[in-house]
Protein backbone atom coordinates (compact mmCIF):
# COMPACT_ATOMS: atom_id res chain seq x y z
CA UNK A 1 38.97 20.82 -139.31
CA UNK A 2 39.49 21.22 -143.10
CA UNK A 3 39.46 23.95 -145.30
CA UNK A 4 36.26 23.63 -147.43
CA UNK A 5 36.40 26.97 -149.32
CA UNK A 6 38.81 30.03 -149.92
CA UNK A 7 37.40 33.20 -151.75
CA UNK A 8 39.36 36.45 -152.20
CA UNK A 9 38.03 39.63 -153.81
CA UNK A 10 39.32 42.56 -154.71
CA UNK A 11 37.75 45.91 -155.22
CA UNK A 12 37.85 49.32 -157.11
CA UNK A 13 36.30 51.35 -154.04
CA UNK A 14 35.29 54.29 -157.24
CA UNK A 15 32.84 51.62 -158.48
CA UNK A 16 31.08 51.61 -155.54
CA UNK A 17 30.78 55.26 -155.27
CA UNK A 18 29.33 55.55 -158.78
CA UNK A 19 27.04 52.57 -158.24
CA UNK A 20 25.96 54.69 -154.88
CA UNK A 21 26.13 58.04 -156.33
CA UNK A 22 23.71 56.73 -159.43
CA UNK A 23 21.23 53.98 -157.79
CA UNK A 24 21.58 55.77 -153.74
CA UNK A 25 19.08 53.86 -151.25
CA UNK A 26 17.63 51.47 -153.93
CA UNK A 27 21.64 50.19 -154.41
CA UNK A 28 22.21 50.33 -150.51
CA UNK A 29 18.57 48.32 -149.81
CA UNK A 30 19.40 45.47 -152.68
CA UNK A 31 22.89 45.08 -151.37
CA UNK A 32 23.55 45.66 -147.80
CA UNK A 33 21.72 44.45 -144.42
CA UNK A 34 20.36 47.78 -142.75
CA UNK A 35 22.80 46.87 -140.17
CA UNK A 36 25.69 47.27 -142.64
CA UNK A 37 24.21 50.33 -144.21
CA UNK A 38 24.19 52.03 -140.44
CA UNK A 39 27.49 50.98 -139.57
CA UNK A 40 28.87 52.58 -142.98
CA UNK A 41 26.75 55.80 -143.12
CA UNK A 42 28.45 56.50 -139.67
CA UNK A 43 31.92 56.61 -140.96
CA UNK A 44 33.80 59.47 -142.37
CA UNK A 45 34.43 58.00 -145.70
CA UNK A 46 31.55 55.46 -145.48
CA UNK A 47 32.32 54.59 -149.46
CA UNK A 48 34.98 52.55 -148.38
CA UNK A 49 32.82 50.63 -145.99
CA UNK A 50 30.16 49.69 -148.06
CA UNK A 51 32.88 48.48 -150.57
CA UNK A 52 34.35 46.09 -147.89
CA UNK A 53 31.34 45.32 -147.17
CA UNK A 54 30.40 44.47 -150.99
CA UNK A 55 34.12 42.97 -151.58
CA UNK A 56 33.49 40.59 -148.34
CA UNK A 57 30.43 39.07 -149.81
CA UNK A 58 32.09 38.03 -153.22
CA UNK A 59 34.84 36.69 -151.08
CA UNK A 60 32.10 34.22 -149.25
CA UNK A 61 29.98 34.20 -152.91
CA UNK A 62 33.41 32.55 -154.21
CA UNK A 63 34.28 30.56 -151.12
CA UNK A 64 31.45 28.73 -151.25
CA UNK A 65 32.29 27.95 -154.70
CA UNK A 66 29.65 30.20 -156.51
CA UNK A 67 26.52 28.13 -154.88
CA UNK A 68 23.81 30.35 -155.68
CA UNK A 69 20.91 31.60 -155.38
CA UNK A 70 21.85 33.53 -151.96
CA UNK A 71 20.97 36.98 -151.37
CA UNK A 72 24.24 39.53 -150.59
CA UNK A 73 22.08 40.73 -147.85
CA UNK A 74 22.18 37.22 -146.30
CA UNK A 75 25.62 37.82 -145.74
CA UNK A 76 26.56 40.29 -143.49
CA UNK A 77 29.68 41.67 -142.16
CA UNK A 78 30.31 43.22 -138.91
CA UNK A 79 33.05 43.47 -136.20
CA UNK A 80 33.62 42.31 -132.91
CA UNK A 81 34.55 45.31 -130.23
CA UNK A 82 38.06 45.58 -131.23
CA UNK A 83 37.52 45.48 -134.64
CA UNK A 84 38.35 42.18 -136.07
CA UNK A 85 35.53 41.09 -138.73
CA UNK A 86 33.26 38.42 -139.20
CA UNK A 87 30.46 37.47 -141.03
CA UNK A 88 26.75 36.98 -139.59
CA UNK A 89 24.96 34.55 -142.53
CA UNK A 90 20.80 34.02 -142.65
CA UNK A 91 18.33 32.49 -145.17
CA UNK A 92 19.66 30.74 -148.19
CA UNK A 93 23.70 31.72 -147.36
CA UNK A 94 23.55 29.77 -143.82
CA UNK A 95 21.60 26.82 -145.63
CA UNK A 96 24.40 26.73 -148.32
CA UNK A 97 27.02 27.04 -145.40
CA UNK A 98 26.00 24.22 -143.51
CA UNK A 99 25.39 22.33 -146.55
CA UNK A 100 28.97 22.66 -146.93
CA UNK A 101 29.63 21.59 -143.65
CA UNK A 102 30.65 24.41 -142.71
CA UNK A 103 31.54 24.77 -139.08
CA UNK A 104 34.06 28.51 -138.83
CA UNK A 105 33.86 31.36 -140.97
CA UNK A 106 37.82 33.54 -141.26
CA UNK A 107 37.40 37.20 -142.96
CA UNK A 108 40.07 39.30 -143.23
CA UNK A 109 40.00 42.89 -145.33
CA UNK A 110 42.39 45.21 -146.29
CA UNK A 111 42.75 48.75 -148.03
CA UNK A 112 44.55 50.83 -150.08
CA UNK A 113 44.27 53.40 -151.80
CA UNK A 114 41.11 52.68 -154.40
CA UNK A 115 41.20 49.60 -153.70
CA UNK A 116 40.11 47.04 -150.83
CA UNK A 117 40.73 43.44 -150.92
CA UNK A 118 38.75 40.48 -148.57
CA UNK A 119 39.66 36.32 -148.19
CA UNK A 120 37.03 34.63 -146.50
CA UNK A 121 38.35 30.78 -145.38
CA UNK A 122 35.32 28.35 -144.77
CA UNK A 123 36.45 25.60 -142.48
CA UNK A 124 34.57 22.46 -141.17
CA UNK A 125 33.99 19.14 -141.69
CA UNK A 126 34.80 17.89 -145.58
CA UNK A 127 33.16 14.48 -146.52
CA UNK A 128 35.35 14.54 -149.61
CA UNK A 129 37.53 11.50 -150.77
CA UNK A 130 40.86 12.32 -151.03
CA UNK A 131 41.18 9.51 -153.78
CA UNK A 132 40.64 12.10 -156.26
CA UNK A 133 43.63 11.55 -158.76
């Protein structure tokens, strides 16, 4: 397994809350999966959700190396039982994924403070020459 793609983002969490606190549902319903927008709304300080949430998706936006056009709702982050994230892709993000040959998707987010910060690794299967120099 190689590493295809590494993206990293990091966040002002206040620049969600504005964009929420200015756009509400019509931001949440052109960003988020309804699934993500649940699993947020649920939490005490559900700002800092969504901005994981947002900050994941420019991690995998940048890991794929900026292959667009995807829809952020096509990517969408949730957790496994104990916590640990990982990313659920559909439509034009899983196409660009396995067009990649992309086999493993590794998320890992952080906080503090204002800010949160997310690294996506794509691994799988590179067809790349490593005669590149």
């Amino acid at each position: 397994m190689n590493i295809i793609g590494i993206g990293i983002d990091l966040l002002y969490v206040p620049r969600i809350k504005r964009l929420y606190e200015c756009y509400k549902e019509r931001f949440l319903n052109k960003v988020f999966a309804k699934e993500e927008i649940k699993y947020a709304l649920k939490r005490k300080n559900f700002i800092l959700h969504l901005a994981s949430s947002f900050s994941v998706k420019e991690a995998f936006f940048k890991a794929t190396g900026g292959y667009s056009p995807f829809s952020f709702k096509e990517v969408i982050l949730k957790r496994e039982d104990n916590g640990k994230p990982y990313l659920e892709l559909k439509g034009k993000a899983f196409e660009i994924f396995k067009k990649l040959n992309g086999n493993k998707i590794l998320v890992s987010i952080s906080h503090e403070r204002d800010y949160t910060i997310s690294i996506v690794f794509i691994t799988g299967k590179s067809y790349e020459s490593c005669n590149r120099f």
